[in-house]
C-alpha atoms as a PDB file:
ATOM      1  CA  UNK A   1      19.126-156.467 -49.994  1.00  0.00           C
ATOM      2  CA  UNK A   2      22.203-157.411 -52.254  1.00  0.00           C
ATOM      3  CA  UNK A   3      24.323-158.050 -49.421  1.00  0.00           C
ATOM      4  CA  UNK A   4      22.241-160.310 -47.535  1.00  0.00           C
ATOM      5  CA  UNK A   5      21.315-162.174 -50.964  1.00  0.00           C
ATOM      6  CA  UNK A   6      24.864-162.389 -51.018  1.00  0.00           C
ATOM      7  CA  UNK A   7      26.056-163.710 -47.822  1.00  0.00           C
ATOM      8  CA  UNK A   8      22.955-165.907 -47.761  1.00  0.00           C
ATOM      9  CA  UNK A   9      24.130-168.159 -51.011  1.00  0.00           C
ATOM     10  CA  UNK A  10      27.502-168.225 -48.884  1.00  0.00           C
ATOM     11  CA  UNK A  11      26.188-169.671 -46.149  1.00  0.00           C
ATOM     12  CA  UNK A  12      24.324-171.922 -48.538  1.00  0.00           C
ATOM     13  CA  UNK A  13      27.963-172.773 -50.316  1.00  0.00           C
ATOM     14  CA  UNK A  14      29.689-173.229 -47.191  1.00  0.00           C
ATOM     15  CA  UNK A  15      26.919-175.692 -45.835  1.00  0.00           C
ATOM     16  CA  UNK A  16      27.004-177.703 -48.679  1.00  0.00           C
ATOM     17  CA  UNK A  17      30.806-178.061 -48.591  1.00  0.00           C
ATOM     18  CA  UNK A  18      30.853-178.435 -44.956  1.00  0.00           C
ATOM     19  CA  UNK A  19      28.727-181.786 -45.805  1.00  0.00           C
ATOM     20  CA  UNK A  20      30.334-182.785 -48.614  1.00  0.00           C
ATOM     21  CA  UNK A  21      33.421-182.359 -46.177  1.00  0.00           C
ATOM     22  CA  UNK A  22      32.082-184.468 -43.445  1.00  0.00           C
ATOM     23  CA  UNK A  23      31.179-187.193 -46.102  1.00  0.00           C
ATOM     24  CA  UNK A  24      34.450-187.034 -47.604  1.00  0.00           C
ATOM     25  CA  UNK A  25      36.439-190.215 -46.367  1.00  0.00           C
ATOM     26  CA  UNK A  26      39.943-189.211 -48.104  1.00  0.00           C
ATOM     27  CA  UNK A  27      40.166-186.106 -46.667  1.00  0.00           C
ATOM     28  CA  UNK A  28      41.682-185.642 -42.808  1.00  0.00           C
ATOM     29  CA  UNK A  29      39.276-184.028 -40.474  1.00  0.00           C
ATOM     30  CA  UNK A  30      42.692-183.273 -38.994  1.00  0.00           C
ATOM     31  CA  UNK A  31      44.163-181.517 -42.180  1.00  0.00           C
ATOM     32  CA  UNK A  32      44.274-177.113 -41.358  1.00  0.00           C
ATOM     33  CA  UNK A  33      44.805-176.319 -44.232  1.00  0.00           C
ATOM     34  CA  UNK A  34      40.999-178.341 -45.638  1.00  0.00           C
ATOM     35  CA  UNK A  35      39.531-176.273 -42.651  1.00  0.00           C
ATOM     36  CA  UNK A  36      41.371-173.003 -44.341  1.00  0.00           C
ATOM     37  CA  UNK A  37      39.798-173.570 -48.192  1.00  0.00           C
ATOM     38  CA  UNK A  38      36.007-174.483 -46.509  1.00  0.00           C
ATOM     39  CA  UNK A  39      36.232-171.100 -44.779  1.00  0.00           C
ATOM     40  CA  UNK A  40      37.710-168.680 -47.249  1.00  0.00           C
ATOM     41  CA  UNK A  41      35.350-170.114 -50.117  1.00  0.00           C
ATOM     42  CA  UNK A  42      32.265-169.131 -49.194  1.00  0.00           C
ATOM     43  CA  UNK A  43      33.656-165.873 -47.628  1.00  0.00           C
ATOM     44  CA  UNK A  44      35.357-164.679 -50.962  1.00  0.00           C
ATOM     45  CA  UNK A  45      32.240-166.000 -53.169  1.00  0.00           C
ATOM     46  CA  UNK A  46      30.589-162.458 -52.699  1.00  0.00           C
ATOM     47  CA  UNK A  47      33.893-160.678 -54.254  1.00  0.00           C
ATOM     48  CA  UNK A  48      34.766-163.332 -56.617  1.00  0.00           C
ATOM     49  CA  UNK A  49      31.283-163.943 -58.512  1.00  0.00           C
ATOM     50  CA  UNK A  50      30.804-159.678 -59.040  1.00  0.00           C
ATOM     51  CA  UNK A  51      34.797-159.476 -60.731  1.00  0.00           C
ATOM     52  CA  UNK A  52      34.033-162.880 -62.938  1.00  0.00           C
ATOM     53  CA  UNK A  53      31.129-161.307 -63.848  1.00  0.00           C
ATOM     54  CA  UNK A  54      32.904-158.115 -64.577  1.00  0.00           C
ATOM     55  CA  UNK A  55      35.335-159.738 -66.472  1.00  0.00           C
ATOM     56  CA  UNK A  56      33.020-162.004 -68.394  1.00  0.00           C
ATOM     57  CA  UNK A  57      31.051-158.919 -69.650  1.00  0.00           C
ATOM     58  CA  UNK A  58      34.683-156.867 -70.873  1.00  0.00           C
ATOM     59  CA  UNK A  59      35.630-159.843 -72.717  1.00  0.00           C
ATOM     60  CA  UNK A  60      32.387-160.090 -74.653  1.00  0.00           C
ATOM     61  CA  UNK A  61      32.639-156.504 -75.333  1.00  0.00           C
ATOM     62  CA  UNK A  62      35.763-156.573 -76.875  1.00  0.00           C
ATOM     63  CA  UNK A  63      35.128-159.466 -78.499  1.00  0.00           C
ATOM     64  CA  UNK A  64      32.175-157.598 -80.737  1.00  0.00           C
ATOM     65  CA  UNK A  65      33.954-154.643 -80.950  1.00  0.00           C
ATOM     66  CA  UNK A  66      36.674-156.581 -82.596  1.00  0.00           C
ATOM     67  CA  UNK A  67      34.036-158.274 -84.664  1.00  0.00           C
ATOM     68  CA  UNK A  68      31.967-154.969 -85.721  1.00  0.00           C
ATOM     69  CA  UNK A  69      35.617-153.702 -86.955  1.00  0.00           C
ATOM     70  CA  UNK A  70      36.209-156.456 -89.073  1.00  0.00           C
ATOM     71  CA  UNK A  71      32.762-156.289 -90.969  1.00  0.00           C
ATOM     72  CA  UNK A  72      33.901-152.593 -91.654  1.00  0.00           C
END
């Protein structure tokens, strides 16, 4: 269920920069390397958003920790 969740919003994130790509009049059509970033995006998003997250939630703890130890 997670992983289809998952690769769902990435197919939602790479539609939605594949039109904002098309729209785009300053960018090539031509250009690999546009083509490149479109395509890894939305493939990474599902490792990405889990190690933010991750990240996000280790900071905060150390942040109160830090802040509990203080009070002390």
């Amino acid at each position: 269920m997670i992983v289809i969740s998952y690769f769902s919003i990435a197919l939602i994130v790479f539609l939605v920069w594949f039109k904002s790509f098309l729209n785009d009049t300053a960018t090539s059509k031509k250009d690999v390397i546009s083509w490149i970033a479109l395509i890894m995006g939305p493939l990474f998003w599902p490792v990405v958003l889990p190690l933010s997250l991750l990240q996000i939630t280790s900071k905060k703890s150390v942040v109160k920790t830090a802040q509990c130890e203080q009070e002390l």
